[in-house]
Protein backbone atom coordinates (compact mmCIF):
# COMPACT_ATOMS: atom_id res chain seq x y z
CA UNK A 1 -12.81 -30.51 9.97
CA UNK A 2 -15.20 -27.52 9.47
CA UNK A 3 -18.23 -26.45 11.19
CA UNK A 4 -20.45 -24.98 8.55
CA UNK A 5 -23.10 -22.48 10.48
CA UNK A 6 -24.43 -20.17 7.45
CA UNK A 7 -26.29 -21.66 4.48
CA UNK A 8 -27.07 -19.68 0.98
CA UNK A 9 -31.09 -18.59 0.91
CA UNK A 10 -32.55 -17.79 -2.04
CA UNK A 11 -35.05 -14.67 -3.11
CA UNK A 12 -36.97 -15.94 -5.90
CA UNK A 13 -38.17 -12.63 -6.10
CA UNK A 14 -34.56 -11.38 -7.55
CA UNK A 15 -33.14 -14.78 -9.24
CA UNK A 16 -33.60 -14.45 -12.58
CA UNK A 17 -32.01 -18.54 -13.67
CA UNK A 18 -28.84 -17.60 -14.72
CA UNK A 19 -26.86 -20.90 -13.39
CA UNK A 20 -24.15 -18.57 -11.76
CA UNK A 21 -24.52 -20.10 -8.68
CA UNK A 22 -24.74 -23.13 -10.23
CA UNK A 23 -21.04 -22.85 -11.48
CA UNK A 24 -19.27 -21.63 -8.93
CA UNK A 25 -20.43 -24.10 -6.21
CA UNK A 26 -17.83 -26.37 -5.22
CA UNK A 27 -20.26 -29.16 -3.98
CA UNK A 28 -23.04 -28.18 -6.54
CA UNK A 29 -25.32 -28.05 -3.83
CA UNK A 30 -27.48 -25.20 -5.63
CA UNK A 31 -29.62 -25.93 -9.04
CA UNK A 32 -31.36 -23.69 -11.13
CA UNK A 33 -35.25 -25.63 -11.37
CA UNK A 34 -37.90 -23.84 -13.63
CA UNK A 35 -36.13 -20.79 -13.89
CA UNK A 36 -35.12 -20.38 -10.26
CA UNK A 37 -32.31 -21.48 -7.99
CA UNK A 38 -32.84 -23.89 -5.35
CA UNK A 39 -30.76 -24.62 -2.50
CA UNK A 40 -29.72 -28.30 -1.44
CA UNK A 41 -29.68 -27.43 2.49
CA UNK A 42 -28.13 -30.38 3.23
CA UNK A 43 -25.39 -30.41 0.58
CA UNK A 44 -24.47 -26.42 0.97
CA UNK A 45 -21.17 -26.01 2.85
CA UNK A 46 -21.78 -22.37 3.18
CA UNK A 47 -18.87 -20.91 1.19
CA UNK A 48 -20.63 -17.87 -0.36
CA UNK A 49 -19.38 -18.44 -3.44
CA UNK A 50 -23.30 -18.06 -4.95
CA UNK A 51 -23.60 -14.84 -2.91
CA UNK A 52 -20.54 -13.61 -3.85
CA UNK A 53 -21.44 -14.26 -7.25
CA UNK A 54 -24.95 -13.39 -8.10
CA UNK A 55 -25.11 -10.49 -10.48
CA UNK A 56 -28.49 -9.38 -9.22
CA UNK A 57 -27.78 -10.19 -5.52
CA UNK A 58 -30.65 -12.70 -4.92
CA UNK A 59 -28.61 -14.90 -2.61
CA UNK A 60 -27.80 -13.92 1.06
CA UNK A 61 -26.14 -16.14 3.46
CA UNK A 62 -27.74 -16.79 7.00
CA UNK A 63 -27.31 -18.64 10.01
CA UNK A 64 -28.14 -22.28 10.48
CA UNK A 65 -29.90 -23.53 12.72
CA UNK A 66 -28.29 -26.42 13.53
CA UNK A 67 -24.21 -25.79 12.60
CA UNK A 68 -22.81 -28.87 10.86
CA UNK A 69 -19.61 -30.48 11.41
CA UNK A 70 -18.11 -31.91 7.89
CA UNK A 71 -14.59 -34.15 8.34
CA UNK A 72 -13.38 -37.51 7.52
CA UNK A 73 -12.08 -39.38 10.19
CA UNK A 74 -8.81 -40.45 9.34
CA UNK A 75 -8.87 -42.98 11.57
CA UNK A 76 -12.37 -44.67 9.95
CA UNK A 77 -9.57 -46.01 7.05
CA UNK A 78 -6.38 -47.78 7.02
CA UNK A 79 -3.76 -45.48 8.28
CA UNK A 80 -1.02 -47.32 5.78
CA UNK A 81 -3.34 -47.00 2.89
CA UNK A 82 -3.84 -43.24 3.20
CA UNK A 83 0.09 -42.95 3.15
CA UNK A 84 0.42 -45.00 0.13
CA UNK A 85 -1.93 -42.69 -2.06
CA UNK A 86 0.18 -39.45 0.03
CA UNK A 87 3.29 -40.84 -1.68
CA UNK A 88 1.69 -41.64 -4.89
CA UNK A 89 0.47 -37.90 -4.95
CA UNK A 90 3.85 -36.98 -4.04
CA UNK A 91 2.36 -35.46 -0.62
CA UNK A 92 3.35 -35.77 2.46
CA UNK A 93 -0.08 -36.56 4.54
CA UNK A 94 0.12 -34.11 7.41
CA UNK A 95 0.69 -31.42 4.89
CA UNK A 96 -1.80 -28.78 4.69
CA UNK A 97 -3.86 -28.89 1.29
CA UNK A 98 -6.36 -26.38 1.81
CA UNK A 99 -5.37 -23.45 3.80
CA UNK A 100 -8.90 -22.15 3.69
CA UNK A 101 -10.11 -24.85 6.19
CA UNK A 102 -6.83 -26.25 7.16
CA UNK A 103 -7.44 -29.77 5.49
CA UNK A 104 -5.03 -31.96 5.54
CA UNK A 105 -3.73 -34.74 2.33
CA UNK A 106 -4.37 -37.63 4.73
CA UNK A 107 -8.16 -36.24 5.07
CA UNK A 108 -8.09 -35.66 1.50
CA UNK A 109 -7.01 -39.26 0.94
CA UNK A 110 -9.21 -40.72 3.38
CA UNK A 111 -12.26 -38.84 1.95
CA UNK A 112 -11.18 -40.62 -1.20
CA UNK A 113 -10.58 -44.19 0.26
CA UNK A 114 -13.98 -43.94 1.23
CA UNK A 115 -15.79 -43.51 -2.19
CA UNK A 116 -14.98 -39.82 -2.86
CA UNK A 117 -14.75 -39.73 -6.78
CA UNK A 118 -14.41 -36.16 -7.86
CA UNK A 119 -13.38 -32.70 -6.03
CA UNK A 120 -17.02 -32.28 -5.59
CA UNK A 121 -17.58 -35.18 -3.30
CA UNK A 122 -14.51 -34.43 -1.22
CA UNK A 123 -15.42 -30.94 -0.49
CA UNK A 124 -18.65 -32.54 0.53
CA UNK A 125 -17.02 -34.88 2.69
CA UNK A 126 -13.91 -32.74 3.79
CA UNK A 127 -14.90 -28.94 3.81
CA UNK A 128 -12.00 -28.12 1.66
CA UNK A 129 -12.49 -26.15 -1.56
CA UNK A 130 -15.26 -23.91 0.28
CA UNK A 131 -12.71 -20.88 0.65
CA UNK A 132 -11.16 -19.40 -2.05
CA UNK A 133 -11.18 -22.91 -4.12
CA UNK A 134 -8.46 -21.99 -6.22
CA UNK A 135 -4.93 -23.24 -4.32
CA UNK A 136 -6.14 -26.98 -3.05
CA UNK A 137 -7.38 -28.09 -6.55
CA UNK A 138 -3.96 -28.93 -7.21
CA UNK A 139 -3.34 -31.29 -4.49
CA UNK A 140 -6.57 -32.84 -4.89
CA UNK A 141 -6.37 -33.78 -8.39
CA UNK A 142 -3.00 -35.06 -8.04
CA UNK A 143 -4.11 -37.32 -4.99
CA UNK A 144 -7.38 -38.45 -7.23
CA UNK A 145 -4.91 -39.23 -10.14
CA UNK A 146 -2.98 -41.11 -7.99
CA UNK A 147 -5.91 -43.27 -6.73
CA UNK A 148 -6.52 -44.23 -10.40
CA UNK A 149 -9.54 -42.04 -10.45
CA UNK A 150 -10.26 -39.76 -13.42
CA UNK A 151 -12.21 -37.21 -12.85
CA UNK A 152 -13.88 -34.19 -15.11
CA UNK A 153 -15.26 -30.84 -14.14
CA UNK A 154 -19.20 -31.00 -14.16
CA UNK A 155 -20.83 -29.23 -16.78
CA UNK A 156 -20.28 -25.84 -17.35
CA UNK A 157 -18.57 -25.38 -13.93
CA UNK A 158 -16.11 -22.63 -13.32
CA UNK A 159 -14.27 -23.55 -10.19
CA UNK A 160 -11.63 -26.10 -11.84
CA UNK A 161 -8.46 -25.15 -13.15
CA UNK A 162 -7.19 -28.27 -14.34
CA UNK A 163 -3.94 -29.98 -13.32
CA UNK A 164 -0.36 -28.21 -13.46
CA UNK A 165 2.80 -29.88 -13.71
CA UNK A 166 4.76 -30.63 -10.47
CA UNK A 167 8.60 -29.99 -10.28
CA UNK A 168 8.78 -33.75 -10.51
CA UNK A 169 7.57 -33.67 -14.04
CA UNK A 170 9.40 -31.19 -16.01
CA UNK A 171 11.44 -32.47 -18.62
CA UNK A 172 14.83 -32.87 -18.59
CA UNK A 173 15.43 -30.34 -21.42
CA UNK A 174 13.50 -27.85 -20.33
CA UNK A 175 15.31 -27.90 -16.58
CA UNK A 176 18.39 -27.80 -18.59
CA UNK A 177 17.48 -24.98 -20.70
CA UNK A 178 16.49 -22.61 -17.73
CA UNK A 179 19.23 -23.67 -15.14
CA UNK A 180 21.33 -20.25 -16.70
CA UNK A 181 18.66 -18.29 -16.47
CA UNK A 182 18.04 -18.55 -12.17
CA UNK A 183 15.89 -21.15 -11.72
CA UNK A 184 16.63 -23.93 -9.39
CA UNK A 185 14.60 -27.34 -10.34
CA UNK A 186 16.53 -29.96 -8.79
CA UNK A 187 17.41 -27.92 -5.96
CA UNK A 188 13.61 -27.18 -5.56
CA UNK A 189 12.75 -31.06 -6.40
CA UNK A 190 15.28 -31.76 -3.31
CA UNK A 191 13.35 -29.51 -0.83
CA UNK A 192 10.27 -31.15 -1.48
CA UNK A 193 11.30 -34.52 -1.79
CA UNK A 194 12.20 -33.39 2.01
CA UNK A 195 9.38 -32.38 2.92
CA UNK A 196 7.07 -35.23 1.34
CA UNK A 197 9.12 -37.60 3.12
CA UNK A 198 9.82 -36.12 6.59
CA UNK A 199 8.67 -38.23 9.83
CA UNK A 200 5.07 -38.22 10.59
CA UNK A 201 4.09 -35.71 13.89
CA UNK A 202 0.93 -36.36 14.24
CA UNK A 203 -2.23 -38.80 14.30
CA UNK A 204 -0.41 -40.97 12.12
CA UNK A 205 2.72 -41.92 14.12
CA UNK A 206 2.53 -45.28 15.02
């Protein structure tokens, strides 16, 4: 879970409609409208990613008034379903998907059990993706995938970096063709075949 206590304010006085903002938010909770950018206040996760952003520094981040808490509770869904998409997305569901925010695959897959249908909803639902959005794409593509849901980044949108091949997917030829040369891919496949598959510590034991 997160608690989100800043939210992105606009001066109109600066914006100048560029859509910057607009394509770096990770739960597009900020829309340029006649020229200026307006803030969804109950959408924005507070990641500063428009701030940090803006090239004429019209968008500040301050303090909410009311903190919200964003999480799934994995316990709202069907603790054997969320491991079946975990092992589909060849992820163990304890393990940590966003570091940013701590989020967990078994949120992740929860958030999606429940409707989520794109990496914007589950940051919505979940918090993750509101840090540095680039290392828990992977993950959550992979468990969307998995779920038999195909996403595509929105329009014009900057924060996706599309989907990378696992160890579990490179070819035969090309493992064979590199094992001389120092790297280790069934060694490596091994480890995290390990670690996808070790016993459950947490919420989920039952």
């Amino acid at each position: 879970m997160k608690l989100v206590n800043l939210i992105a304010q606009v001066d109109r006085g600066k914006c100048v409609g560029c859509k910057t903002c607009e394509k770096v938010c990770p739960v597009l909770a900020i829309k340029v409208v006649d020229g200026k950018a307006e803030v969804d206040v109950d959408r924005c996760r507070g990641c500063a990613a428009c701030e940090q952003r803006c090239p004429v520094y019209a968008i500040s981040m301050q303090k909410r008034d009311n903190p919200l808490l964003v999480s799934v509770d994995i316990a709202s869904v069907n603790y054997d379903e969320i491991l079946k998409l975990c092992s589909n997305a060849l992820l163990h569901p304890e393990q940590v998907v966003c570091y940013c925010t701590g989020t967990r695959a078994e949120e992740i897959a929860a958030a999606i059990l429940k409707g989520a249908k794109s990496p914007e909803d589950i940051s919505f639902m979940t918090g993750a993706r509101t840090g540095c959005k680039v290392e828990c794409i992977q993950p959550i593509l992979r468990l969307l995938e998995a779920a038999g849901v195909k996403s595509t980044p929105p329009q014009g949108g900057w924060q996706w970096y599309g989907r990378t091949v696992t160890v579990w997917e490179i070819p035969k030829k090309v493992r064979e063709k590199h094992s001389s040369r120092g790297f280790y891919f069934d060694e490596d496949e091994k480890l995290l075949d390990r670690v996808r598959t070790a016993p459950l510590q947490g919420r989920g034991v039952k």
